[in-house]
Protein backbone atom coordinates (compact mmCIF):
# COMPACT_ATOMS: atom_id res chain seq x y z
CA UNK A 1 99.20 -102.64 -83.08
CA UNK A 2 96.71 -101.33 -85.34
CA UNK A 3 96.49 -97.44 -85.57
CA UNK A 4 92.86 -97.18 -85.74
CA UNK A 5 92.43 -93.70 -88.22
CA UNK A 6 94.95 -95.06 -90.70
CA UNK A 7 93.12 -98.61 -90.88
CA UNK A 8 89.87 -96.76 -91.28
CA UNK A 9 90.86 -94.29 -93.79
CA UNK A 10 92.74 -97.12 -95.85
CA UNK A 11 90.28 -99.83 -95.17
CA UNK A 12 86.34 -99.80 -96.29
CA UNK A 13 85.20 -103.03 -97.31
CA UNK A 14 82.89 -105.43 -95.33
CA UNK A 15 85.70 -107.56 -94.80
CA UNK A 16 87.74 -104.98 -92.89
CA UNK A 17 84.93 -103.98 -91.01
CA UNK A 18 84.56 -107.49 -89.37
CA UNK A 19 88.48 -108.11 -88.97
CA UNK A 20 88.38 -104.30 -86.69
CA UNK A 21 85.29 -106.03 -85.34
CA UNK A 22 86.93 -109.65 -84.02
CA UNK A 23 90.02 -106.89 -83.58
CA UNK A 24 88.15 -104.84 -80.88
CA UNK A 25 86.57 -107.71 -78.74
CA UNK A 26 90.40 -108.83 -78.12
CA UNK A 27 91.35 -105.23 -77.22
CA UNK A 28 88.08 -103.48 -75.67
CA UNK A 29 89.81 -101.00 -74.31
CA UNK A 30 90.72 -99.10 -78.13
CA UNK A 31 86.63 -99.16 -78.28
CA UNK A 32 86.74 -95.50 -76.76
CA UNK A 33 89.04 -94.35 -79.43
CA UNK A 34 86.82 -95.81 -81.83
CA UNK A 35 83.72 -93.71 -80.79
CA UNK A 36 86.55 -90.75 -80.15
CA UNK A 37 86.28 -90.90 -83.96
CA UNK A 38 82.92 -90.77 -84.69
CA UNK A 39 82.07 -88.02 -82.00
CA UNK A 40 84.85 -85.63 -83.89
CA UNK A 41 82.83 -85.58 -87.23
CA UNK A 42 85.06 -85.50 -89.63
CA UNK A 43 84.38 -86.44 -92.94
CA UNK A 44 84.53 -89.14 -94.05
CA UNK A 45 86.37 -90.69 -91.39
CA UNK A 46 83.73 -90.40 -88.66
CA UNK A 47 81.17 -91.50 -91.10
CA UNK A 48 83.19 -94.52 -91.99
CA UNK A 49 84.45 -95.32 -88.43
CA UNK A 50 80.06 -95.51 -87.53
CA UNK A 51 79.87 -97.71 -89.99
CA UNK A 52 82.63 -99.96 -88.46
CA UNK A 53 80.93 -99.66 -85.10
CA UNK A 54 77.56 -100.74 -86.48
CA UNK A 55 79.07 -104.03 -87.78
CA UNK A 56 81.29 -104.28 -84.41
CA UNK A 57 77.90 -103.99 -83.14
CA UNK A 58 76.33 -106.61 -85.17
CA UNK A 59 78.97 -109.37 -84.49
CA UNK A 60 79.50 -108.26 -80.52
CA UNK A 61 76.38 -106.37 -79.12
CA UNK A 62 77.12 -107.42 -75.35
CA UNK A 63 80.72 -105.44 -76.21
CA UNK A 64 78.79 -102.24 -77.03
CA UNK A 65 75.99 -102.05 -74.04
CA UNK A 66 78.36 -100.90 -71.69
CA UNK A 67 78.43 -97.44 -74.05
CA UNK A 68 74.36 -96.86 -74.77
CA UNK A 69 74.25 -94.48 -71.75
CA UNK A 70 76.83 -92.41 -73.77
CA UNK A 71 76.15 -92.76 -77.22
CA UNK A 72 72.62 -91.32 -76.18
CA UNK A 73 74.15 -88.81 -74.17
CA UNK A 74 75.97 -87.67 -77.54
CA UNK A 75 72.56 -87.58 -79.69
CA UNK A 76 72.01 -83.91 -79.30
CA UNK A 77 75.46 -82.71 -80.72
CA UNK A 78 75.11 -85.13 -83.54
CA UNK A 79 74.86 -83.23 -87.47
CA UNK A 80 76.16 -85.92 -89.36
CA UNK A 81 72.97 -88.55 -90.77
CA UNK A 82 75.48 -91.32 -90.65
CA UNK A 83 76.20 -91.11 -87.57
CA UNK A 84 73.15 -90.36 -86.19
CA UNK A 85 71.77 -93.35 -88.13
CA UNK A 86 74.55 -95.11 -86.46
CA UNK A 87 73.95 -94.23 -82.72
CA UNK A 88 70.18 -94.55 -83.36
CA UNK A 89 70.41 -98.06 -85.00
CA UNK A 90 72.54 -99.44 -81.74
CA UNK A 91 70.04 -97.63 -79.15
CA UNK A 92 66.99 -99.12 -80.98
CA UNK A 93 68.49 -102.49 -80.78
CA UNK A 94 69.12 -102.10 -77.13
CA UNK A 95 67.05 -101.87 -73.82
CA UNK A 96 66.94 -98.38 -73.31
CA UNK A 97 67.19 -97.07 -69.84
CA UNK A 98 64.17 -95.74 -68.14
CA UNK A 99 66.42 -92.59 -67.30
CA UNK A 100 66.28 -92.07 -70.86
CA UNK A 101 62.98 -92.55 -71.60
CA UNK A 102 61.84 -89.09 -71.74
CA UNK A 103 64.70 -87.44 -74.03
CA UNK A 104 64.57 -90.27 -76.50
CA UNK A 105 60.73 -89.91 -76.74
CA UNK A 106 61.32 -86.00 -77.69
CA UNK A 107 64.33 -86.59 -79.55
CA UNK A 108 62.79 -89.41 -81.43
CA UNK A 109 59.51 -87.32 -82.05
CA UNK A 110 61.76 -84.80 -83.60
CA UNK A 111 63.66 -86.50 -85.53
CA UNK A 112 60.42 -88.53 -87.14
CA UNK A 113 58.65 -84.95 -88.03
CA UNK A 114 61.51 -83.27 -89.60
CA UNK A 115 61.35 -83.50 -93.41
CA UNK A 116 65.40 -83.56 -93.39
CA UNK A 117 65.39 -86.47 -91.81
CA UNK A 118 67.01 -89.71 -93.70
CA UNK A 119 64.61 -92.62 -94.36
CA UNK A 120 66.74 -94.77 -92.30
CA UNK A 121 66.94 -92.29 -89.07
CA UNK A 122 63.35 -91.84 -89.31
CA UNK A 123 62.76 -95.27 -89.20
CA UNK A 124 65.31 -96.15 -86.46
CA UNK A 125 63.86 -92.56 -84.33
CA UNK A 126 60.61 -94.58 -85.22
CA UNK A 127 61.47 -98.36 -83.55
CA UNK A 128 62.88 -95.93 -80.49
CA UNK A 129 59.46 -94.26 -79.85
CA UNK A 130 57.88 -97.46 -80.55
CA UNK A 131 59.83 -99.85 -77.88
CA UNK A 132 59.41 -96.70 -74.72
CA UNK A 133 55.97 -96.76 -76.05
CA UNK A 134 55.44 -100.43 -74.81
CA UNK A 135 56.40 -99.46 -71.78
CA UNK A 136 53.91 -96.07 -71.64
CA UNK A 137 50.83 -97.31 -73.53
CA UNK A 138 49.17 -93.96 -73.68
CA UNK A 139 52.33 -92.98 -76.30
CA UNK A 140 51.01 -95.21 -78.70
CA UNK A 141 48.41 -92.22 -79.83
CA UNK A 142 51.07 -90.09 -80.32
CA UNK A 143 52.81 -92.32 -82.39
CA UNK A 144 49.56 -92.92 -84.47
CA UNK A 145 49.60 -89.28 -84.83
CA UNK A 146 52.65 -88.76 -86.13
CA UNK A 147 52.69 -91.63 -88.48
CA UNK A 148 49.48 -90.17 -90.05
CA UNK A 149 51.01 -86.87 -90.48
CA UNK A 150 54.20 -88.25 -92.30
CA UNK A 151 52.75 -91.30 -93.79
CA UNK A 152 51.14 -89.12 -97.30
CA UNK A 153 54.32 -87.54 -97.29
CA UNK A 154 56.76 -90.68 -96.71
CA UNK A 155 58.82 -92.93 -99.14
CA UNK A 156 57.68 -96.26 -100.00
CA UNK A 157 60.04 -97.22 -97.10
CA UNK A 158 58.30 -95.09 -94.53
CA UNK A 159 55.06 -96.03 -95.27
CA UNK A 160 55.89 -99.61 -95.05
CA UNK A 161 57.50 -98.67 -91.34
CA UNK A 162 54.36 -97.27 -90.65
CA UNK A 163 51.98 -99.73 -91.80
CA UNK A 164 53.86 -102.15 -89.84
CA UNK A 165 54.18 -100.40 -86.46
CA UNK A 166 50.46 -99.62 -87.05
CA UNK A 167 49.90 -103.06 -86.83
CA UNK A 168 51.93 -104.08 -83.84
CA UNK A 169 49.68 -101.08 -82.07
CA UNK A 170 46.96 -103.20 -83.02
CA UNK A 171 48.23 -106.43 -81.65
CA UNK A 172 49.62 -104.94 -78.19
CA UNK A 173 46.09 -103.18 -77.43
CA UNK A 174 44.11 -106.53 -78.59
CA UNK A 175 46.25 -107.99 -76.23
CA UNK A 176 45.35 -105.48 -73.49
C-alpha cells in the first residue's frame, strides 16, 4: 500500500508521476486523499501532489470528471499559482457545468486582469472564459476587451494566447 505523502515527497520525476497515475485508476478511491493534499497547501507537497494530479489527469481524464464540481468549488480559497494552474488546467479541459458558468466567467475575468497572475493561469483563466463564451456569444466582447487591455502589457506567451483566441472569435461569428 502506497502512503501517498511519503511517495510524493520522495518521488518527483515524470516517471513517478505516471506509476501514481496507472496507481490511482486501480485504487480510485485514494483519489480524495490525493486532492486532500493539494487543498492543504503546503509547500511543496501540495504543489507537487497538483502536479501528480495534472498528469493523473492527462493519462485518465474520465477518472477525474467525477471531481470538476469540486475542484471549482475550491477555486476561491486557492493562493498557491501551482495549484491554481492545476485546478484551472483540468476545468478548462473539461465541460464545465452550466451551474458554473457564472462564477467561472468572474473568476476567470479576474484572474486574466490581475498583473500577479502567472502566464500559464492567465492563459488557462483565458481558454475558461473562452469555452462559456461559446455558449453566451455576447461574452465574446468582453473577452476582446480584456485581451486588448492586457495584450501591450503581456509576455510573448500572452500575446500569442490572445492573437489566437482573437482569431477563433473571428471564425465562430463568420460562422454566425
Amino acid at each position: 500500500m502506497i502512503h501517498l505523502e511519503e511517495f510524493i515527497l520522495n518521488n518527483y520525476s515524470k516517471g513517478f508521476a505516471l506509476d501514481l497515475a496507472h496507481f490511482l485508476a486501480q485504487n480510485q478511491e485514494r483519489i480524495p486523499e490525493l486532492l486532500q493534499i493539494i487543498y492543504r497547501e503546503e509547500e511543496p507537497i501540495s504543489r507537487r501532489a497538483a502536479w501528480y494530479f495534472s498528469t493523473f489527469f492527462d493519462e485518465y481524464p474520465t477518472l477525474v470528471v467525477p471531481y470538476v464540481d469540486e475542484l471549482i468549488a475550491h477555486l476561491s480559497e486557492v493562493r498557491s499559482q501551482a495549484v491554481l494552474r492545476c485546478f484551472l488546467r483540468t476545468i478548462s479541459r473539461c465541460k464545465i457545468p452550466e451551474a458554473y458558468h457564472a462564477f467561472l466567467i468572474e473568476f476567470s475575468s479576474e484572474v486574466i486582469m490581475n498583473s500577479r497572475s502567472e502566464i500559464a493561469v492567465k492563459a488557462m483563466a483565458m481558454d475558461i472564459f473562452f469555452q462559456i463564451a461559446k455558449f453566451q456569444p455576447d461574452l465574446f466582447t468582453e473577452l476582446e476587451l480584456m485581451i486588448d487591455f492586457i495584450y501591450p502589457e503581456g509576455s510573448r506567451g500572452i500575446q500569442n494566447k490572445c492573437r489566437n483566441l482573437l482569431r477563433s472569435i473571428e471564425k465562430i461569428r463568420a460562422k454566425n
